[in-house]
Protein backbone atom coordinates (compact mmCIF):
# COMPACT_ATOMS: atom_id res chain seq x y z
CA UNK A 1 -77.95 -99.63 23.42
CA UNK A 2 -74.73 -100.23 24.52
CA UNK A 3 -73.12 -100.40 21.26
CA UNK A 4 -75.15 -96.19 20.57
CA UNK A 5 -73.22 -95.45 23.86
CA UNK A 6 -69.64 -96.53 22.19
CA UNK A 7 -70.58 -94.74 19.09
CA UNK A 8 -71.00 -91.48 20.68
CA UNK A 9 -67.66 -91.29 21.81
CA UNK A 10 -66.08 -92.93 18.33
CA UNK A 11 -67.91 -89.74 16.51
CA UNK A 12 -66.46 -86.49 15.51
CA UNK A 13 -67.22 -85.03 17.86
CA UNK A 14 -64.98 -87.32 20.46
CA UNK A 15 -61.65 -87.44 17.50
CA UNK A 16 -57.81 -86.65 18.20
CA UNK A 17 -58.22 -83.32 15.79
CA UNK A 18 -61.74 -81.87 17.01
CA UNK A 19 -60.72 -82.53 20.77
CA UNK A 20 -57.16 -80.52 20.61
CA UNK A 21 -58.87 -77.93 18.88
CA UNK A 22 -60.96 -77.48 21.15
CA UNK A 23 -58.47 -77.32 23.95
CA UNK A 24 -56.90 -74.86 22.47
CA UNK A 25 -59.23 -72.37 21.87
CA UNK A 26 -61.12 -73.06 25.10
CA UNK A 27 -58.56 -71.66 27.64
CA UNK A 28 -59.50 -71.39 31.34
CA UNK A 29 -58.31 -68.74 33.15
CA UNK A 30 -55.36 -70.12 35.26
CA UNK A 31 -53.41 -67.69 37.90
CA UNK A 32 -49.66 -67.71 36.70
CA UNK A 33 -47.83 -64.60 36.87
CA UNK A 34 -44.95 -65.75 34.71
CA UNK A 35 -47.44 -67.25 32.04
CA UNK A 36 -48.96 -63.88 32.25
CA UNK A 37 -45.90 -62.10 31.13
CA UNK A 38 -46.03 -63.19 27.74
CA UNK A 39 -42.21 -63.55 27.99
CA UNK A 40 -42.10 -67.19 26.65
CA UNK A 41 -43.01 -67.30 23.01
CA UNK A 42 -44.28 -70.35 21.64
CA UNK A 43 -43.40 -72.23 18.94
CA UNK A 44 -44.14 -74.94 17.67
CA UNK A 45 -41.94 -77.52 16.06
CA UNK A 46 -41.62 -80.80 14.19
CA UNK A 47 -39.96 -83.09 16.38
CA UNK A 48 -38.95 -83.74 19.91
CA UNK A 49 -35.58 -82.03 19.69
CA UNK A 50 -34.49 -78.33 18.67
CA UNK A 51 -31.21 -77.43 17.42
CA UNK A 52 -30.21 -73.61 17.49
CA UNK A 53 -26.69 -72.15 17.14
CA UNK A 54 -25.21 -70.22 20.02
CA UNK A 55 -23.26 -67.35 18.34
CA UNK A 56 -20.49 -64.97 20.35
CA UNK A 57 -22.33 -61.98 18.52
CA UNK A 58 -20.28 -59.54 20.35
CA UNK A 59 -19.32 -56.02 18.63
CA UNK A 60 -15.92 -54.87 17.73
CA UNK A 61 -14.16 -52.01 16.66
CA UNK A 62 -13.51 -50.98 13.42
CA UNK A 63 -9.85 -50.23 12.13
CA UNK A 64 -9.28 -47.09 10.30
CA UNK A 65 -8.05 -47.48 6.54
CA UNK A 66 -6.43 -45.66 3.58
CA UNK A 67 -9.02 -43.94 1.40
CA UNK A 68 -9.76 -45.76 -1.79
CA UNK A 69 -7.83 -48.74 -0.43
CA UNK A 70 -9.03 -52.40 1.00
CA UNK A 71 -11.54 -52.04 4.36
CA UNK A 72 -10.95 -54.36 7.09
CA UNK A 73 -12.48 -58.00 6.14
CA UNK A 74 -15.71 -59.39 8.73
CA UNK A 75 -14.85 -62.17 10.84
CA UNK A 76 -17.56 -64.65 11.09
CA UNK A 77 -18.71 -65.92 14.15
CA UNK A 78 -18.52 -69.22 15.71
CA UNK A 79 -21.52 -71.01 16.31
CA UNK A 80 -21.58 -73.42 18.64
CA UNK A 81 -24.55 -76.33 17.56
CA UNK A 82 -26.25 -76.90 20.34
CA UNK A 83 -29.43 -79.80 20.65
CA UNK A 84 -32.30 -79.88 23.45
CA UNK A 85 -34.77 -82.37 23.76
CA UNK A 86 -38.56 -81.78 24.56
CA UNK A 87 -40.62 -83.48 27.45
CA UNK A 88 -43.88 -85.59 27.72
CA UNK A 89 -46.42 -83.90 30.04
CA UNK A 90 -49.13 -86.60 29.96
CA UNK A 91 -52.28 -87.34 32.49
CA UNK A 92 -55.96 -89.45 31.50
CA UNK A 93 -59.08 -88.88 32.95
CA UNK A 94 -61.79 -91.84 32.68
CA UNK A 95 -65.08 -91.75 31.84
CA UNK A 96 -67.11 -95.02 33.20
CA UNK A 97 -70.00 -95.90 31.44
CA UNK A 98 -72.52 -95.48 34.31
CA UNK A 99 -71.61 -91.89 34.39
CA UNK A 100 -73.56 -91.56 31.30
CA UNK A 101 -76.17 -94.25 31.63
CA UNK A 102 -78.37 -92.09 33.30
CA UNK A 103 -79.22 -89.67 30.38
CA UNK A 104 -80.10 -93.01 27.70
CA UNK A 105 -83.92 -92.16 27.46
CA UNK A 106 -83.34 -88.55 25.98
CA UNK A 107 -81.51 -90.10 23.04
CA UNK A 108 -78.74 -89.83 21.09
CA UNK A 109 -78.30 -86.24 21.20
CA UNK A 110 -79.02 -85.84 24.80
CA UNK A 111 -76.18 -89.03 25.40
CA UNK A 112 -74.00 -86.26 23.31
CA UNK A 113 -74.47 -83.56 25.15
CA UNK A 114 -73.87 -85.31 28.61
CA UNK A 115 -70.56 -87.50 27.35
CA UNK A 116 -69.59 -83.80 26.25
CA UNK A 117 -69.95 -82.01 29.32
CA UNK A 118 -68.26 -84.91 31.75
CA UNK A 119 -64.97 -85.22 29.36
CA UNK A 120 -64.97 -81.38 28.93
CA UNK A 121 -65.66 -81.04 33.27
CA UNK A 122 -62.86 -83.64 33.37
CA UNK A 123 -60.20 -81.77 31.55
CA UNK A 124 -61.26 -77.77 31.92
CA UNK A 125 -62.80 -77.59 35.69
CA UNK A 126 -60.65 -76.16 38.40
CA UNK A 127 -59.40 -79.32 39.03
CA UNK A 128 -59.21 -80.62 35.77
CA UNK A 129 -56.50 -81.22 33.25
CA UNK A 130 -55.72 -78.64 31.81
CA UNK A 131 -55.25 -76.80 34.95
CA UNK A 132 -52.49 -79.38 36.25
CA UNK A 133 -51.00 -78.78 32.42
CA UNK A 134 -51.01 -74.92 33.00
CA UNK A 135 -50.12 -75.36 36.66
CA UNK A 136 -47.17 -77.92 35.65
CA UNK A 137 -45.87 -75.39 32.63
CA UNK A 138 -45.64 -72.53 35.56
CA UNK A 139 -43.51 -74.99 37.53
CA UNK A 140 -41.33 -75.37 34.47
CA UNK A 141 -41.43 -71.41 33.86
CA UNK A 142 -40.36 -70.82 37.42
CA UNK A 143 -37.08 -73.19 37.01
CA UNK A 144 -36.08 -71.55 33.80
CA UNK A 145 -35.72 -67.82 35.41
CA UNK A 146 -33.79 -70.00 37.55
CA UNK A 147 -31.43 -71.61 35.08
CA UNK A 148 -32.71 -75.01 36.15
CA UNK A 149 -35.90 -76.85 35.59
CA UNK A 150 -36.62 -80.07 37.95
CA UNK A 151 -39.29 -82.62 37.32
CA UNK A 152 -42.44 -83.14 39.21
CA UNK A 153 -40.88 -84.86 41.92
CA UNK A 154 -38.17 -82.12 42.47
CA UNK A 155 -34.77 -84.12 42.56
CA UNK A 156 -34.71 -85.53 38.50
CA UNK A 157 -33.29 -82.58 36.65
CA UNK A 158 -34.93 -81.66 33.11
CA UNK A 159 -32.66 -79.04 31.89
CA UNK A 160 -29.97 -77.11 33.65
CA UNK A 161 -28.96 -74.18 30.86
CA UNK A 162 -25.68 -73.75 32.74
CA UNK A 163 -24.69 -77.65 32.21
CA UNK A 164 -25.91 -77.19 28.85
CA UNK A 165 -24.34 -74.42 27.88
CA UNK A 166 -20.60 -75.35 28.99
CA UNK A 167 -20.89 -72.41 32.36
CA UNK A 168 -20.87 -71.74 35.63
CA UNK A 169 -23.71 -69.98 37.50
CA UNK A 170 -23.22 -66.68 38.24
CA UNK A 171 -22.93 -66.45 42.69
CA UNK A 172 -25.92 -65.80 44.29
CA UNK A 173 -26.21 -61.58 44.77
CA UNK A 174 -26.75 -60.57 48.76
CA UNK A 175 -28.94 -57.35 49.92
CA UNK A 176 -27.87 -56.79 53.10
CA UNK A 177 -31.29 -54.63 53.92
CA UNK A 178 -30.54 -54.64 57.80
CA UNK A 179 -28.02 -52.16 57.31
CA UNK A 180 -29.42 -49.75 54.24
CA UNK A 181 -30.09 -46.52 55.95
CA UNK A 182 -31.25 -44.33 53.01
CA UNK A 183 -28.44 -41.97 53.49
CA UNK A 184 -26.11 -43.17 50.69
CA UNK A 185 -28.37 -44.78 48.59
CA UNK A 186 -27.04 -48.08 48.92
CA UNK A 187 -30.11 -50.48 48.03
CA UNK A 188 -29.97 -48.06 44.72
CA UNK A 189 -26.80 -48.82 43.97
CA UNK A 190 -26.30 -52.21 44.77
CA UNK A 191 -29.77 -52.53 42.01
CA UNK A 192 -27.99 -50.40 39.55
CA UNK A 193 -24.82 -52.81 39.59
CA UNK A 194 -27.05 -56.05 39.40
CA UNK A 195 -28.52 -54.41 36.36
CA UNK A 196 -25.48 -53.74 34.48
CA UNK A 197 -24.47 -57.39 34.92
CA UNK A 198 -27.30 -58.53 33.15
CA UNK A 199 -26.81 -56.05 30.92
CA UNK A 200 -23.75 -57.39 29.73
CA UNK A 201 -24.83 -60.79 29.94
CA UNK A 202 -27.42 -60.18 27.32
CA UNK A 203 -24.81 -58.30 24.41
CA UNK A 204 -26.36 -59.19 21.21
CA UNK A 205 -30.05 -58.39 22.24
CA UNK A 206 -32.46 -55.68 22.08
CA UNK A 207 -33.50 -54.16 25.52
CA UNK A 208 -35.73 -51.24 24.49
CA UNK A 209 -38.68 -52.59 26.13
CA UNK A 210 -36.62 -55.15 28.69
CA UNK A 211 -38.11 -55.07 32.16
CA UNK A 212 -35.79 -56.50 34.88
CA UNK A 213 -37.82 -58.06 37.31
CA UNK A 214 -36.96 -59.91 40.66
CA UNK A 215 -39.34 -62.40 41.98
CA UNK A 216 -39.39 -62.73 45.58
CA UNK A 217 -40.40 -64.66 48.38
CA UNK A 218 -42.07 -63.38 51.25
CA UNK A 219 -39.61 -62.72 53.97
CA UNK A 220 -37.42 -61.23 50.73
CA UNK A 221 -39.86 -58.84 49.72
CA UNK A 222 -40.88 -57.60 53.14
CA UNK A 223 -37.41 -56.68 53.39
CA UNK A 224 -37.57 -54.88 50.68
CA UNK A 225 -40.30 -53.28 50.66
CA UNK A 226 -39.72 -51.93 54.55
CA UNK A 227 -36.23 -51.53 54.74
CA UNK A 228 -35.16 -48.16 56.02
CA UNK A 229 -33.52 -47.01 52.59
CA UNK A 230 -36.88 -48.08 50.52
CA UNK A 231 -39.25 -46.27 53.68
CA UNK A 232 -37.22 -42.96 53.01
CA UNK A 233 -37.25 -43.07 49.19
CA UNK A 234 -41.37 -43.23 49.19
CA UNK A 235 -41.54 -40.36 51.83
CA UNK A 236 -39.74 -38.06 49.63
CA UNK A 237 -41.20 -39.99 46.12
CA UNK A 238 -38.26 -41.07 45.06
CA UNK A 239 -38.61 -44.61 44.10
CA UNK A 240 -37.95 -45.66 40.74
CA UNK A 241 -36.75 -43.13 38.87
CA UNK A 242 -37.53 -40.00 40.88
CA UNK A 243 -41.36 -41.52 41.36
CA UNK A 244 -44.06 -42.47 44.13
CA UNK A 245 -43.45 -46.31 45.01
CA UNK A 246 -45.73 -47.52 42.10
CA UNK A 247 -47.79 -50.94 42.65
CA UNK A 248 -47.92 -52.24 38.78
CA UNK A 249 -49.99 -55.30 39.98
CA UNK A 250 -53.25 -56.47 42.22
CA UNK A 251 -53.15 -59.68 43.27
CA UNK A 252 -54.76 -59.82 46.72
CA UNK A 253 -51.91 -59.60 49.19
CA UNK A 254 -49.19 -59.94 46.85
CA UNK A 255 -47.89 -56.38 45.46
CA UNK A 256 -45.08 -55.51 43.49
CA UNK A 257 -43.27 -51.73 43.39
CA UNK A 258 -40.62 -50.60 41.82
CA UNK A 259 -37.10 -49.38 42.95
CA UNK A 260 -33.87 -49.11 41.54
CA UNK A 261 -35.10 -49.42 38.04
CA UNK A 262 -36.40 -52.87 39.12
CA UNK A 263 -39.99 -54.34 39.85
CA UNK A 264 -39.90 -56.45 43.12
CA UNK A 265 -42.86 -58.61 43.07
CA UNK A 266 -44.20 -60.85 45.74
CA UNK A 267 -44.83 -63.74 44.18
CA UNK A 268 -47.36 -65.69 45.37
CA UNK A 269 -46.64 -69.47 44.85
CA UNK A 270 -49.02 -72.67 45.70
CA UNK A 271 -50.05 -73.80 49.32
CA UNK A 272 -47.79 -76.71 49.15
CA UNK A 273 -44.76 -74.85 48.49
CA UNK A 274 -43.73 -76.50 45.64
CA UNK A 275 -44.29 -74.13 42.60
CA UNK A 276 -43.08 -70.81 45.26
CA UNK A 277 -39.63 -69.28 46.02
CA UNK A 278 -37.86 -70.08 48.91
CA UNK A 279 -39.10 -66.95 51.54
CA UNK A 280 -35.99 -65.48 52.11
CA UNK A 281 -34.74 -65.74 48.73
CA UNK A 282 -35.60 -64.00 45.14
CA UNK A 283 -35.13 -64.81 41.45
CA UNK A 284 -33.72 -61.58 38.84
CA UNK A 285 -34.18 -61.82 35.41
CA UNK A 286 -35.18 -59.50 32.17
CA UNK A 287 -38.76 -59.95 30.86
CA UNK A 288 -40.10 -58.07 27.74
CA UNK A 289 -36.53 -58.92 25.29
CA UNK A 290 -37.55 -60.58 22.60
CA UNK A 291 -36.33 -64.10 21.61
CA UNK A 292 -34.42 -64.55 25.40
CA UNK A 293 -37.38 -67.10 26.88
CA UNK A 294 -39.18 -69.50 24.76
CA UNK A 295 -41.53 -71.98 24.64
CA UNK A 296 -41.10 -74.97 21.67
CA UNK A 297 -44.00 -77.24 21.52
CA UNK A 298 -43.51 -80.88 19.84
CA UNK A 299 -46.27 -82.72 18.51
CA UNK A 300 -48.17 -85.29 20.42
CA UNK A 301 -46.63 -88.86 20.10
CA UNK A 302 -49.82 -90.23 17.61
CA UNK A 303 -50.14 -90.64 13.92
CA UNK A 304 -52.92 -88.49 13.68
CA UNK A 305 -49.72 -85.43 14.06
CA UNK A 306 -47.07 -87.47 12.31
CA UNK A 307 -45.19 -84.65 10.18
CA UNK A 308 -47.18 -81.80 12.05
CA UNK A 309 -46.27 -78.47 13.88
CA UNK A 310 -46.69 -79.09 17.52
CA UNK A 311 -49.30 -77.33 19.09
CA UNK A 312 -49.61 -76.43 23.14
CA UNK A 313 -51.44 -79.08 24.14
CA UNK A 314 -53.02 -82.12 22.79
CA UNK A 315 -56.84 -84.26 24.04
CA UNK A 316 -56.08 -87.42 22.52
CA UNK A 317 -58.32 -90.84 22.66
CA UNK A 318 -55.89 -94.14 22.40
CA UNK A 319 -57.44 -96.86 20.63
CA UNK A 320 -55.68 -99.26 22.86
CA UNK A 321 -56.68 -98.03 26.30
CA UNK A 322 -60.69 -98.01 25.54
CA UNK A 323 -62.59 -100.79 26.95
CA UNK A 324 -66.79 -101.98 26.80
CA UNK A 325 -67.17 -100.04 30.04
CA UNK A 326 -64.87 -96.99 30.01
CA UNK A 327 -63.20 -94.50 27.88
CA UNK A 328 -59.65 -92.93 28.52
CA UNK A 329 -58.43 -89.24 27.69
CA UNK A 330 -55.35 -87.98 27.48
CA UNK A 331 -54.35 -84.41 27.66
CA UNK A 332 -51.17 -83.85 26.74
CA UNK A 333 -48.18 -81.54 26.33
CA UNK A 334 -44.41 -81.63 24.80
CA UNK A 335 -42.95 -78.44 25.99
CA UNK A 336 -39.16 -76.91 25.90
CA UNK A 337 -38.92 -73.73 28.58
CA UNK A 338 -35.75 -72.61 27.08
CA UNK A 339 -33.80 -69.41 27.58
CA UNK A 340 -30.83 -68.66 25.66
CA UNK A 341 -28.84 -66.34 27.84
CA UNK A 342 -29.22 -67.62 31.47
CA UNK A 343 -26.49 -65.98 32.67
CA UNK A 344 -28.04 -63.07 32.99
CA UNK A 345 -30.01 -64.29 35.82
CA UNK A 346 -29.39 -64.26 39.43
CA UNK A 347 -30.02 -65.94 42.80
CA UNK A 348 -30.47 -63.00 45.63
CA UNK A 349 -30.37 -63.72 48.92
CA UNK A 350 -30.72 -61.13 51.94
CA UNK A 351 -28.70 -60.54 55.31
């Protein structure tokens, strides 16, 4: 009997392939605003590192020339090569063999059934998993609108874009909201000029459907929100661009409007604190341009995806970590949160 208890999970049903397709099509729903956005496109790839080419694409001005005579000869562009490595997002959940001992006198197929429902309860429950994966990859989304993404433990750093790309950050941008008083439009203005800095940061993209958003913490957005410039505007519906303050999202106590051709959204980070923004600060970036933020996947660190496209996330079953009493699963995940422009972003602060 033991031996039919082993077999159940060295079945199909229980193998590298069936379990991370499964995983993959079985998505819980996990609260993550950025996630939501649809702003990092992923990719997958073929090994742990990706190479790109960061090109000065700039525009320039073309030179008048005689009729009938030579035009002006295209300079290339230098490329600069540059090389980032994925990371290992890795946690097991075990299942003991008395957790499935109980179900041995409806058979084989009710032993199935049960081993399925614990490993799946294990690795898609609230609790589970693939919610730490999901909650994890937020973590990692909220560092890159940040131009920095730290590990778990906050201190190691995983990749800072401004170190890798050879720059400086940008200084954080102040909104002194204690002394906007909604007769010279300064909270407008002071938007519009943040805007045109990203603006230029991003040459080279399209921006027809780019949405600058600022993420804020709590003490940030009240601020915003009720400062005496931003009261005025919705008494007279003027927010945004001669509109009603306009609440694009319901998320319980966390709004967002919009004002000064930006959306200000409360973000609303975990108890603990660490996946959140610092209250009195907020993070500005550009959603909605395509090819700015994206996600590159790697393939999971087996031979059953030697040579493969890396997928989002992998339920794997290691040979070497099974025992006579208990089986180990592994969900895992080899992201890259990369953005290729991060100095468009900006720290704000308020005074």
């Amino acid at each position: 009997m033991p031996d039919l208890t082993m077999d159940i999970f060295n079945g199909d049903a229980f193998s590298n392939v069936t379990m991370t397709n499964y995983v993959n099509t079985n998505v819980p729903f996990q609260p993550s605003f950025l996630g939501s956005l649809g702003m990092f496109n992923a990719e997958g790839v073929y090994s742990t590192q990706v190479a790109f080419d960061d090109e000065d694409g700039a525009l320039t001005l073309i030179s008048a020339t005689e009729r009938g005579g030579p035009a002006e000869q295209s300079q290339n562009t230098k490329g600069t090569l540059r090389v980032l490595s994925t990371v290992r997002l890795a946690r097991e959940a075990v299942i003991k063999a008395d957790e499935v001992a109980g179900v041995r006198v409806l058979g084989t197929a009710g032993q199935l059934q049960t081993a399925e429902r614990l490993v799946y309860k294990r690795v898609e429950g609230p609790v589970g998993l693939r919610a730490a994966l999901e909650y994890t990859k937020e973590y990692h989304r909220l560092g890159a609108i940040d131009g920095i993404v730290y590990d778990a433990n906050g201190t190691k750093v995983l990749w800072d874009y401004f170190v890798h790309y050879g720059v400086a950050r940008p200084a954080a941008v102040n909104f002194a909201f204690s002394s906007y008083t909604g007769e010279d439009r300064a909270f407008g203005k002071a938007c519009t000029a943040l805007r045109r800095l990203a603006t230029k940061a991003l040459n080279g993209f399209p921006l027809t459907a780019a949405m600058p958003i600022a993420l804020c913490g709590d003490g940030f957005y009240d601020d915003a929100w009720s400062n005496k410039e931003t009261a005025k505007a919705a008494q007279v519906a003027a927010t945004g661009n001669l509109q009603a303050p306009e609440l694009i999202s319901r998320n319980e106590a966390f709004d967002s409007f919009k004002y000064g051709g930006i959306v200000w959204v409360n973000y609303r980070g975990s108890d603990d604190g660490k996946v959140a923004i610092p209250t009195d600060e907020a993070r500005f970036f550009y959603a909605g341009v395509p090819g700015l933020f994206n996600e590159y996947n790697a393939p999971a660190d087996t031979w059953d995806f030697v040579n493969t496209e890396g997928l989002p996330v992998y339920m794997l079953q290691r040979p070497e970590n099974q025992t006579s009493s208990r089986r180990t699963f592994e969900v895992q995940a080899n992201p890259l949160q990369l953005c290729l422009r991060p100095l468009h972003m900006r720290r704000l602060t308020k005074s």
